[in-house]
C-alpha atoms as a PDB file:
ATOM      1  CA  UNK A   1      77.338 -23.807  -1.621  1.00  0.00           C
ATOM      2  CA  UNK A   2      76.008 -23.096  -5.190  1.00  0.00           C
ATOM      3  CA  UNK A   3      71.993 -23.692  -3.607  1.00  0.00           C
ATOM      4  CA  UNK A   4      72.711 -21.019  -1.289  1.00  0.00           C
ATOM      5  CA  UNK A   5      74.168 -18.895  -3.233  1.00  0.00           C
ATOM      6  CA  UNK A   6      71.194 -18.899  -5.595  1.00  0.00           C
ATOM      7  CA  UNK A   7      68.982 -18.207  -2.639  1.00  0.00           C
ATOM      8  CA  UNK A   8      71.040 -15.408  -1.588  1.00  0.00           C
ATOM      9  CA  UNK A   9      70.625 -13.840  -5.111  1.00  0.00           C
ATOM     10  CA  UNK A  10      66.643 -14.779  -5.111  1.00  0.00           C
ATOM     11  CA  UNK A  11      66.704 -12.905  -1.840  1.00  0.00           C
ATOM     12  CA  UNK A  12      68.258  -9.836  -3.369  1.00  0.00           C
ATOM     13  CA  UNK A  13      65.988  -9.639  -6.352  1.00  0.00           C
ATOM     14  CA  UNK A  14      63.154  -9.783  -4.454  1.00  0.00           C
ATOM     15  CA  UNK A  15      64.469  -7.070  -2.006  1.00  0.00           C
ATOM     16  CA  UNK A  16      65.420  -4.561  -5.193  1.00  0.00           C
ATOM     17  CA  UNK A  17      62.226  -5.246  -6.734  1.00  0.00           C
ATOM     18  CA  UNK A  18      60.183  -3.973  -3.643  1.00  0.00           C
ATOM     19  CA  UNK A  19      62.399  -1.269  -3.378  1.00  0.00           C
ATOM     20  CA  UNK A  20      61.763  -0.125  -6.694  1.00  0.00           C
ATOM     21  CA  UNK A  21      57.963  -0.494  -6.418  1.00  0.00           C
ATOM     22  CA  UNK A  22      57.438   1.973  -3.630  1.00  0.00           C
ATOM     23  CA  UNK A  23      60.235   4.500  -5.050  1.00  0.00           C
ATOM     24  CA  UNK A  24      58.065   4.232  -8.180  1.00  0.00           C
ATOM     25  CA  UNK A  25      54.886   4.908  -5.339  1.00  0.00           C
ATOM     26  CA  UNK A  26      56.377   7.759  -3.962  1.00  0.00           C
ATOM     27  CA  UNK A  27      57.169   9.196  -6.883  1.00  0.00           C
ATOM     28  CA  UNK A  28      53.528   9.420  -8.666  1.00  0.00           C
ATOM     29  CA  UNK A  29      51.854  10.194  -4.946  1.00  0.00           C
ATOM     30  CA  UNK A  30      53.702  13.367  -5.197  1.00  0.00           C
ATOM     31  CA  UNK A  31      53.187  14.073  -8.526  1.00  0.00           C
ATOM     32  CA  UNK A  32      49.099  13.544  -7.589  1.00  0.00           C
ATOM     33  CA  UNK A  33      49.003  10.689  -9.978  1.00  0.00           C
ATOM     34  CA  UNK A  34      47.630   7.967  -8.297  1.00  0.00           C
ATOM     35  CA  UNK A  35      44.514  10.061  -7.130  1.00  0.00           C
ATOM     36  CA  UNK A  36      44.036  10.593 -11.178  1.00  0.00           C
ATOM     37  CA  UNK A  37      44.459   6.454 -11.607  1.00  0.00           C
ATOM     38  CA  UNK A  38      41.997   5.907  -8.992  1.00  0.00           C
ATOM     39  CA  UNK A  39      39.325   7.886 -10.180  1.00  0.00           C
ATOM     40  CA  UNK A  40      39.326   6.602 -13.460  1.00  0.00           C
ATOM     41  CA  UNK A  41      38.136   3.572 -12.410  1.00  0.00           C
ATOM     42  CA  UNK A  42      35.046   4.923 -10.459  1.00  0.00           C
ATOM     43  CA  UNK A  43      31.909   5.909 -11.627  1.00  0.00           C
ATOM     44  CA  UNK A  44      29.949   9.657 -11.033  1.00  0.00           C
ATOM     45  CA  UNK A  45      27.330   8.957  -7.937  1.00  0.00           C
ATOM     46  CA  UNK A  46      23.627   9.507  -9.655  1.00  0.00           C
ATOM     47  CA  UNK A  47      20.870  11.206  -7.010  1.00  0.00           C
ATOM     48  CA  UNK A  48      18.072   8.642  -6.962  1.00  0.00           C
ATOM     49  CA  UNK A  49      14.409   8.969  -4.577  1.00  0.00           C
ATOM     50  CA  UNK A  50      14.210   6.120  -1.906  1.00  0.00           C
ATOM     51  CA  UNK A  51      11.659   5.926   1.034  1.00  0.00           C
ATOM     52  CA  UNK A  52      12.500   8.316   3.614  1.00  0.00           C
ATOM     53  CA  UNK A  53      10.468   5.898   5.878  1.00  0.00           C
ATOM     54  CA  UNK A  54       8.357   2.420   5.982  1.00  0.00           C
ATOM     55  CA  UNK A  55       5.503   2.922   3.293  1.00  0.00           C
ATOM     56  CA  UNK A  56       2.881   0.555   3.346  1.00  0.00           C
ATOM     57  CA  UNK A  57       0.855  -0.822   0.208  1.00  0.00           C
ATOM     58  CA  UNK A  58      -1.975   1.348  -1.562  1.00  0.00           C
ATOM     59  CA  UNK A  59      -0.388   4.623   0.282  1.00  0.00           C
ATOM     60  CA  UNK A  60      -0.317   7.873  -2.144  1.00  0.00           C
ATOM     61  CA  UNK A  61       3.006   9.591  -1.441  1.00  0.00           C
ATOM     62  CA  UNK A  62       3.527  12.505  -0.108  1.00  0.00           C
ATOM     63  CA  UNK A  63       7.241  14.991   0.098  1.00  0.00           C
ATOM     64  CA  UNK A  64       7.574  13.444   3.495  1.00  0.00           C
ATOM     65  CA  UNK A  65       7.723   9.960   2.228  1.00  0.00           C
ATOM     66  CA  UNK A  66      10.874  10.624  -0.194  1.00  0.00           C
ATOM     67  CA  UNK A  67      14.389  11.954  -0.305  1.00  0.00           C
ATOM     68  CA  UNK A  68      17.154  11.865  -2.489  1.00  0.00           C
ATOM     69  CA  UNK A  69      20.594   9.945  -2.036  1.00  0.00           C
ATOM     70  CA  UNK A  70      23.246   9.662  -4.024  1.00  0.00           C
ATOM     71  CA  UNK A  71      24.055   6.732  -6.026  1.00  0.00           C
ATOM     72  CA  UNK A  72      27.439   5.501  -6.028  1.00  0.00           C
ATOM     73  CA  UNK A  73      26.801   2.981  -8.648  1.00  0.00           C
ATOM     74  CA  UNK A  74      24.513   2.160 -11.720  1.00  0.00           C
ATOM     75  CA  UNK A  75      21.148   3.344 -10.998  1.00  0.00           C
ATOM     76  CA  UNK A  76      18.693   0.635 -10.632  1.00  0.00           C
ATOM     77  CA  UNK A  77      16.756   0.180 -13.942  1.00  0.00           C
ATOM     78  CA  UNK A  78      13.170   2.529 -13.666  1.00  0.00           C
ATOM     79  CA  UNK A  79      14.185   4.310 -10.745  1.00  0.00           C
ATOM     80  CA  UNK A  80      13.637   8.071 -10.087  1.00  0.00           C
ATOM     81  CA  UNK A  81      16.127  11.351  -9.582  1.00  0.00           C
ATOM     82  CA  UNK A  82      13.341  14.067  -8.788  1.00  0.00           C
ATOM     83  CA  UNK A  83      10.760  13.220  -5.852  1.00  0.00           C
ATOM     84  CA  UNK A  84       8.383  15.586  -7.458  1.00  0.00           C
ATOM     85  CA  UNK A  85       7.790  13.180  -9.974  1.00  0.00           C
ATOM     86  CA  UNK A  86       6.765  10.505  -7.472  1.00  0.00           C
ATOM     87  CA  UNK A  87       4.082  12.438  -5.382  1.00  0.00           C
ATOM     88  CA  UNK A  88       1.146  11.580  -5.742  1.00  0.00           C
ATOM     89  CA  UNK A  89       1.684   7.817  -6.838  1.00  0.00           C
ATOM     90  CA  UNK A  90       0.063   5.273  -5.414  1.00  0.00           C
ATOM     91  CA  UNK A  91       2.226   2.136  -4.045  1.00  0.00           C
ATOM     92  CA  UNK A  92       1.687  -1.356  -4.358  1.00  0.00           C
ATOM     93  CA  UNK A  93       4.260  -2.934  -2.372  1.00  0.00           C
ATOM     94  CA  UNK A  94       5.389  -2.136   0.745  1.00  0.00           C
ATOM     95  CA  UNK A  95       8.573  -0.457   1.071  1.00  0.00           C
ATOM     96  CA  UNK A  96      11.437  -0.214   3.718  1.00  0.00           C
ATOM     97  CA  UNK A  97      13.566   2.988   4.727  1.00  0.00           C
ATOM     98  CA  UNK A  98      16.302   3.857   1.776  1.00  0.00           C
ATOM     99  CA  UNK A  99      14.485   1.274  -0.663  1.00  0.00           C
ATOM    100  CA  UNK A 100      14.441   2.781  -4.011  1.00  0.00           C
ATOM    101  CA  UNK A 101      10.802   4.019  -5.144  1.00  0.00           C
ATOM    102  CA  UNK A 102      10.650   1.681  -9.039  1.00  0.00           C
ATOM    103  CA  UNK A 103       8.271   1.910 -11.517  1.00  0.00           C
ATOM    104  CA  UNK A 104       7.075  -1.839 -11.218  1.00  0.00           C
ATOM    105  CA  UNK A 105       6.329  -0.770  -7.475  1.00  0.00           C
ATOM    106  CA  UNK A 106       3.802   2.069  -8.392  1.00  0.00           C
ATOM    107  CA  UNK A 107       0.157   2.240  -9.878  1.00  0.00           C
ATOM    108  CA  UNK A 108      -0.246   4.085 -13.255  1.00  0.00           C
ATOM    109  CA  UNK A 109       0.002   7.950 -12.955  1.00  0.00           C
ATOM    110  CA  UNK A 110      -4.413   8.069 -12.484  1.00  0.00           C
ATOM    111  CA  UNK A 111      -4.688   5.867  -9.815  1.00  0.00           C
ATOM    112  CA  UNK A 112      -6.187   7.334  -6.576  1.00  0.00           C
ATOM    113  CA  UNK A 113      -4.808   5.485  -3.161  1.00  0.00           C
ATOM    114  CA  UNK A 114      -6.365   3.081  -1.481  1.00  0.00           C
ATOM    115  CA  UNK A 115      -7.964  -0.817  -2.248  1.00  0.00           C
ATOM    116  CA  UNK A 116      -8.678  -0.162  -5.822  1.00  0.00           C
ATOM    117  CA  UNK A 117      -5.506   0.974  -6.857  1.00  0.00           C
ATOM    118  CA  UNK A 118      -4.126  -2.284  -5.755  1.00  0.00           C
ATOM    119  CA  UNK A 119      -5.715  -4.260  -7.796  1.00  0.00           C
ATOM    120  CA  UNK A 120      -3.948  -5.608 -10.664  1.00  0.00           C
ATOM    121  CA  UNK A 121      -5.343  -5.914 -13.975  1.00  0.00           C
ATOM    122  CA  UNK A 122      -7.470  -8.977 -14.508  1.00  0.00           C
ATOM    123  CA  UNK A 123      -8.257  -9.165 -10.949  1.00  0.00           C
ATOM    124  CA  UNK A 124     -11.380  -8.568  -8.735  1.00  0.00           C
ATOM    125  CA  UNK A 125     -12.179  -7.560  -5.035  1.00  0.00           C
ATOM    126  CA  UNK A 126     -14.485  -9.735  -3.038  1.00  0.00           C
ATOM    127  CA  UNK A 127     -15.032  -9.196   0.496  1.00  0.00           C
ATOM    128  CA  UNK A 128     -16.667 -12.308   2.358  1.00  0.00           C
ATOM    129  CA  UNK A 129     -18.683 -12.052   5.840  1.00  0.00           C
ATOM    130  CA  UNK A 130     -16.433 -14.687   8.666  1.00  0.00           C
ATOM    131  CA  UNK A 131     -16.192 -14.562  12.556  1.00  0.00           C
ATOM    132  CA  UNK A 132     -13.354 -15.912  14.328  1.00  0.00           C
ATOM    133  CA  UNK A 133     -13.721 -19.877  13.317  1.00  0.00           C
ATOM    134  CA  UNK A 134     -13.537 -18.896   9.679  1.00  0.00           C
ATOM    135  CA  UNK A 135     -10.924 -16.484   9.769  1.00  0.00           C
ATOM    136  CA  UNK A 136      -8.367 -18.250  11.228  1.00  0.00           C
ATOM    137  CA  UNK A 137      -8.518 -16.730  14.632  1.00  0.00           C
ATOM    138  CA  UNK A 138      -7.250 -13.323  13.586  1.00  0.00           C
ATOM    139  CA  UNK A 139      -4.450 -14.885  11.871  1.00  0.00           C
ATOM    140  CA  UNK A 140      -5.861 -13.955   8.194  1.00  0.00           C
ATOM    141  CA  UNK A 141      -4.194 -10.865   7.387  1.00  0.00           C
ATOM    142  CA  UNK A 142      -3.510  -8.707   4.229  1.00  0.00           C
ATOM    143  CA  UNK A 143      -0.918 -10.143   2.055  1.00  0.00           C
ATOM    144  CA  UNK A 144      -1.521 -13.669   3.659  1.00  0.00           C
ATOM    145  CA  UNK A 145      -2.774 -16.350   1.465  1.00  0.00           C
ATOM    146  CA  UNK A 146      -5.441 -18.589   2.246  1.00  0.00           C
ATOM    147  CA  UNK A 147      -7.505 -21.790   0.766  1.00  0.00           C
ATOM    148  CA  UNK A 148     -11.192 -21.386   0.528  1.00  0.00           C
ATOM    149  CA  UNK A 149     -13.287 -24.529   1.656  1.00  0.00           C
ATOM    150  CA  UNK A 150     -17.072 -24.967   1.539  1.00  0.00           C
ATOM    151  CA  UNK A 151     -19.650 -26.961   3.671  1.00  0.00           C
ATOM    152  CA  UNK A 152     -22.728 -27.737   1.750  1.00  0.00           C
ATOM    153  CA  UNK A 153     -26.146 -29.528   3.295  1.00  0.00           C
ATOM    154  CA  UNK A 154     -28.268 -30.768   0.468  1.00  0.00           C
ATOM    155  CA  UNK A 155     -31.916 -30.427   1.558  1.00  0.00           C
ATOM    156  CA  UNK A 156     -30.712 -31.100   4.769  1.00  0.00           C
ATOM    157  CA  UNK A 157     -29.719 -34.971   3.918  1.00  0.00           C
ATOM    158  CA  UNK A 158     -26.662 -35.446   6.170  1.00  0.00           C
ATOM    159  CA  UNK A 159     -25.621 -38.145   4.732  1.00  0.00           C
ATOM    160  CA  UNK A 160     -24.749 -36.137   1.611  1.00  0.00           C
ATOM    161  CA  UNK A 161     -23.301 -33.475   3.749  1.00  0.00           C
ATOM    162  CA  UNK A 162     -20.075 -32.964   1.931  1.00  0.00           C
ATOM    163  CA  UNK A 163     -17.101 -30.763   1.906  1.00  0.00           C
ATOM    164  CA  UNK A 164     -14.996 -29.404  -0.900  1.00  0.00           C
ATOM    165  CA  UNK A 165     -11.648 -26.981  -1.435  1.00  0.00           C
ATOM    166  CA  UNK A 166     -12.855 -24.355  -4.185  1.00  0.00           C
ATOM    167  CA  UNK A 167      -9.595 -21.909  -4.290  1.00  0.00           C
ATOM    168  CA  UNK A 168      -6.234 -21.838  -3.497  1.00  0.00           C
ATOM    169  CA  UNK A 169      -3.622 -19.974  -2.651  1.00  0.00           C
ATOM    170  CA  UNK A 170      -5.538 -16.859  -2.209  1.00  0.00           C
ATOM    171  CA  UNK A 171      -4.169 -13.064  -1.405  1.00  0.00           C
ATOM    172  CA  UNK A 172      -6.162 -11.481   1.218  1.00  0.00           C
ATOM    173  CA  UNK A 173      -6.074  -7.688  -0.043  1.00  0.00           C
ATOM    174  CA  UNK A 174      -7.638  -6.545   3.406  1.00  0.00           C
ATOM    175  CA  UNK A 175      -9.285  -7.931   6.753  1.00  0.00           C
ATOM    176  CA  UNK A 176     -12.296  -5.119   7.586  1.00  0.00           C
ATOM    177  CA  UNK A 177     -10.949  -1.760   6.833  1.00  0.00           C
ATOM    178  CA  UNK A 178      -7.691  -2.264   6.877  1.00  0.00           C
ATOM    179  CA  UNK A 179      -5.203  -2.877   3.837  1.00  0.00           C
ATOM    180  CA  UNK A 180      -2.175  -3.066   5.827  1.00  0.00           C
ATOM    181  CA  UNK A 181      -0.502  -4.944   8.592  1.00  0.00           C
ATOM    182  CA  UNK A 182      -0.468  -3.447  12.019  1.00  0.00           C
ATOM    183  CA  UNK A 183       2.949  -2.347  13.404  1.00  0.00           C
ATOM    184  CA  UNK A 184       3.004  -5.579  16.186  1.00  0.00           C
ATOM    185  CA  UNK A 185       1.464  -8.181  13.223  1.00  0.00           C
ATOM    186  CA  UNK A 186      -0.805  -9.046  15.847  1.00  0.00           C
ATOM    187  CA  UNK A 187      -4.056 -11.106  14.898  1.00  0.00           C
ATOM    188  CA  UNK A 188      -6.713  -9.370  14.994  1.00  0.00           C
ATOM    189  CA  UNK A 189     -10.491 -10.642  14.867  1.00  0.00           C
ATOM    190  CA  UNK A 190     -12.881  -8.712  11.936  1.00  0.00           C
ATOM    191  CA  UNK A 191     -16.083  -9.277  10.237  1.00  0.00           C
ATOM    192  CA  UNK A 192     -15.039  -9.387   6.537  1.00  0.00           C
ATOM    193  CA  UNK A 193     -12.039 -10.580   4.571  1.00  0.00           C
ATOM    194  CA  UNK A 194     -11.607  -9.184   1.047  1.00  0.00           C
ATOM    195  CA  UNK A 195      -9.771 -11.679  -1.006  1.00  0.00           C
ATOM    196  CA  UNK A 196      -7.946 -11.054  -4.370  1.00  0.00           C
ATOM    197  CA  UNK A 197      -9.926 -13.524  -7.375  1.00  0.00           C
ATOM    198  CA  UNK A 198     -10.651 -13.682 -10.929  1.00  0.00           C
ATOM    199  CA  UNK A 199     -14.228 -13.074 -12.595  1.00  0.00           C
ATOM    200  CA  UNK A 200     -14.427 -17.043 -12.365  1.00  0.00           C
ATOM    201  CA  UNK A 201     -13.318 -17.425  -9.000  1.00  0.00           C
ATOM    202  CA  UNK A 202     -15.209 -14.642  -7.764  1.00  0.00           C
ATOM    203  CA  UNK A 203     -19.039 -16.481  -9.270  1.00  0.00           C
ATOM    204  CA  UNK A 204     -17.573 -19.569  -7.018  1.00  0.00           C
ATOM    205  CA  UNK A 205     -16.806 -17.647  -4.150  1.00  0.00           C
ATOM    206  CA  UNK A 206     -20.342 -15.778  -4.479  1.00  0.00           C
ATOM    207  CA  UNK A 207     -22.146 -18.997  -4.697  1.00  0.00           C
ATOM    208  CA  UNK A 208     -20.319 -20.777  -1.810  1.00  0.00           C
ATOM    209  CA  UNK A 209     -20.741 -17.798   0.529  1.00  0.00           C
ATOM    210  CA  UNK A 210     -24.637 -18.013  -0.458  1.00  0.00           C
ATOM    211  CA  UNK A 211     -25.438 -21.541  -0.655  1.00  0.00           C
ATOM    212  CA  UNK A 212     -23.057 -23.137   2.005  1.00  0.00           C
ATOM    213  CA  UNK A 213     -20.430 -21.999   4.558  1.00  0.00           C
ATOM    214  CA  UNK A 214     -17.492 -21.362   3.693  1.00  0.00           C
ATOM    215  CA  UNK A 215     -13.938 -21.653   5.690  1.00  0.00           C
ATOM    216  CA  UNK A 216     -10.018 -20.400   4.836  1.00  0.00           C
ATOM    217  CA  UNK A 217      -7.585 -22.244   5.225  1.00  0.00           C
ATOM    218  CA  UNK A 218      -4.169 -19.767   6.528  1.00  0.00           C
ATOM    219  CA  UNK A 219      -0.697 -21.617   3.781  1.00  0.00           C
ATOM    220  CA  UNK A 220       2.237 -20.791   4.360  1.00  0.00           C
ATOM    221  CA  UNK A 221       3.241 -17.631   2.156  1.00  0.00           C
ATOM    222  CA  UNK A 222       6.169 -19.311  -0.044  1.00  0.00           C
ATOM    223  CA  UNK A 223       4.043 -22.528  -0.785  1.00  0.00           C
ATOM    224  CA  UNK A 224       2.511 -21.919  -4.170  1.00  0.00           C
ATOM    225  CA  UNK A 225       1.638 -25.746  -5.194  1.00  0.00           C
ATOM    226  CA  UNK A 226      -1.797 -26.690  -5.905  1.00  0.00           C
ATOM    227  CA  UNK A 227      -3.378 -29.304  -4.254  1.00  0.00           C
ATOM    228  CA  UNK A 228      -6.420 -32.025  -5.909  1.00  0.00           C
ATOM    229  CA  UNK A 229      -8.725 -32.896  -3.492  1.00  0.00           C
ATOM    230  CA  UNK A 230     -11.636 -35.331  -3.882  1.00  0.00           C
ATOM    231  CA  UNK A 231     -13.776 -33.537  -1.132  1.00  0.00           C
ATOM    232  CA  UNK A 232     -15.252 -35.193   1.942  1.00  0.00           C
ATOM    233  CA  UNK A 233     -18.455 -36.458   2.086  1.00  0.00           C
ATOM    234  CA  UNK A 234     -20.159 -37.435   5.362  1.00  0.00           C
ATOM    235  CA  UNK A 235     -22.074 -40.490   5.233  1.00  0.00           C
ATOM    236  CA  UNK A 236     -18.789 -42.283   3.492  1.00  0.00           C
ATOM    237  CA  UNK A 237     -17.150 -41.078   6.966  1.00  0.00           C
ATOM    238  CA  UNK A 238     -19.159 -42.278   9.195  1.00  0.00           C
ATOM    239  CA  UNK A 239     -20.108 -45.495   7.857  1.00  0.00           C
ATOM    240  CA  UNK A 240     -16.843 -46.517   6.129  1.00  0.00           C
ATOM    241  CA  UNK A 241     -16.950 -49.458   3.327  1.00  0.00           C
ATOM    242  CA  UNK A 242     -20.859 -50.176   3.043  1.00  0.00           C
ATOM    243  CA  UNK A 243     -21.063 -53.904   4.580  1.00  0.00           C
ATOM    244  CA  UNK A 244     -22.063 -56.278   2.052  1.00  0.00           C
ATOM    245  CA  UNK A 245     -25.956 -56.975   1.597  1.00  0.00           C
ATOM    246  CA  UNK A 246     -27.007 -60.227   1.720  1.00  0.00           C
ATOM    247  CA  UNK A 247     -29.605 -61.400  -0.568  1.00  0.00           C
ATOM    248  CA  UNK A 248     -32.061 -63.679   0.222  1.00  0.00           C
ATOM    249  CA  UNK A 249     -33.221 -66.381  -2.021  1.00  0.00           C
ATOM    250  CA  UNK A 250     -36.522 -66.874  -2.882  1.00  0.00           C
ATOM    251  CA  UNK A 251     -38.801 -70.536  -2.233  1.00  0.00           C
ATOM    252  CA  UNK A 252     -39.464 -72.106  -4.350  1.00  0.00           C
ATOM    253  CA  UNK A 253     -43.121 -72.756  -4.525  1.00  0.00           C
ATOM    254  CA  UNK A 254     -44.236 -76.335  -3.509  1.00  0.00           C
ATOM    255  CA  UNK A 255     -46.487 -78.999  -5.924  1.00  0.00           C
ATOM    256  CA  UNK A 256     -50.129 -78.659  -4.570  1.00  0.00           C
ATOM    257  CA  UNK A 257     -50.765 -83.023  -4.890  1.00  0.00           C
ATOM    258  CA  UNK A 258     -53.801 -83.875  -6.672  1.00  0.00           C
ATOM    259  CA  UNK A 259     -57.335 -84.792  -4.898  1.00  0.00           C
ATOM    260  CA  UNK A 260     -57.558 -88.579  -4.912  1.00  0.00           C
ATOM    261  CA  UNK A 261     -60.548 -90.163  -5.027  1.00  0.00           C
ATOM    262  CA  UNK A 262     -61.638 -93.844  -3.488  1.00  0.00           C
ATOM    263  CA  UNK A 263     -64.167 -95.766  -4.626  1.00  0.00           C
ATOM    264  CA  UNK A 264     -64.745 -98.965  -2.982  1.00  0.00           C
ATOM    265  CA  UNK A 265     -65.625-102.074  -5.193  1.00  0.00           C
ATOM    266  CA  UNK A 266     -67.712-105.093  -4.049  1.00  0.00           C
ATOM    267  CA  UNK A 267     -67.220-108.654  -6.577  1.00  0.00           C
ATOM    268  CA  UNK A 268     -69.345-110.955  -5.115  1.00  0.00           C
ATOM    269  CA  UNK A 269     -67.853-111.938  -1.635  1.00  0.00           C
ATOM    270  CA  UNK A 270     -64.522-109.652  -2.390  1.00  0.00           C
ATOM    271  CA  UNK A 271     -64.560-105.813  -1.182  1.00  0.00           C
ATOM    272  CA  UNK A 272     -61.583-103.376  -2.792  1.00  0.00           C
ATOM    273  CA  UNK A 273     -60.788 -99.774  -2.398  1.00  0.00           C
ATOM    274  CA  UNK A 274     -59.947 -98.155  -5.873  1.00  0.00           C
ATOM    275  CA  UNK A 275     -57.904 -94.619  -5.861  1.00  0.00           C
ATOM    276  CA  UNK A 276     -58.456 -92.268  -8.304  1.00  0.00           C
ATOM    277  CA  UNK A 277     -56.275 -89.091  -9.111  1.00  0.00           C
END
């Protein structure tokens, strides 16, 4: 009896309690004070530009490429609240519909569009000649990265015919004219590749191009790790192990014998035959 009356009083409590929460409720709703509460705890929207549309890499932006949203909370950090400020910038990434235009994303304030504004600091442009073999069937695109290999014939010994992987992990900036993807991401067969390099990688990919023929290699896009390689040399493919040479030993040169002489010798009735060497 005493267990249930304690749950009967639990039950009661519990009951009065609610009841006194939403009295309280109704009481500050109509007084407009839990609006007031409410708002405290937001913060004030903030207009910020985003992309009114998809903007590829190396485009200068025009009005039509911006618009201003509001911001319902913290602005991200080098972002923008007047599009005026923005046209005329040059874009180094590409950027999706209501993607916030950032400072890291844009050239400095000089910069004309196109290739060379895309080029970091640092960095050089180097366009190589390939057909279809070379460049991957198509498949070498801008922002794809790719190995560079090279295929060298010295004075046309094929036995020393070797190859060799020079770079890695190369950015293609642009296949032919283009600097951008098309809208299918179809491959698409071209003359030249331009490929992103430094002043030292640039002499070696000068030199290969000249002196021997060169081949990229399509990686997959999130594999950064570098790769030694001893090369590949022919005539240690073909043949294998060298078999082992077998050395012949020399003869020894044989003893010429002496001349010997006879002289026959006559003692009365006895004849002998004397040898002389």
């Amino acid at each position: 009896m005493r267990r249930a009356a304690s749950y009967v009083v639990l039950a009661l409590a519990i009951v009065c309690g609610v009841g006194a929460s939403f009295v309280t409720y109704r009481i500050l709703r109509d007084r407009n004070v839990v609006p007031a509460i409410a708002l405290t705890n937001q913060k004030p929207a903030r207009p910020v530009v985003v992309a009114s549309m998809p903007v590829t890499f190396g485009t200068v932006l025009k009005p039509e490429h911006l618009k201003t949203v509001s911001w319902p909370s913290e602005t991200p950090e080098g972002s923008f609240d007047d599009p005026s400020r923005l046209v005329g910038r040059v874009v180094l990434t590409e950027l999706v519909p209501s993607e916030p235009l950032l400072e890291s994303r844009l050239a400095p304030i000089d910069a004309t569009g196109g290739l060379s504004a895309v080029i970091p600091k640092g960095k050089r442009a180097v366009s190589v000649r390939v057909n279809e073999i070379i460049g991957v069937a198509g498949f070498v695109l801008p922002r794809t990265r790719v190995d560079v290999l090279v295929s060298v014939d010295p004075q046309g010994d094929k036995e020393k015919a070797a190859s060799r992987l020079i770079l890695q992990n190369v950015v293609v900036l642009a296949a032919g004219q283009k600097i951008e993807r098309d809208e299918e991401g179809k491959p698409q067969t071209v003359n030249v590749i331009t490929l992103l390099v430094d002043p030292k990688e640039a002499e070696k990919l000068t030199l290969a191009s000249q002196q021997g023929e060169i081949q990229l290699a399509l990686r997959n896009s999130l594999d950064m790790d570098a790769v030694n390689t001893p090369g590949a040399v022919l005539g240690n493919m073909v043949q294998g192990s060298p078999a082992p040479v077998k050395v012949a030993r020399a003869s020894q040169p044989q003893k010429e014998e002496p001349a010997v002489q006879t002289v026959e010798v006559i003692r009365g009735s006895q004849r002998t035959v004397e040898k002389f060497k």
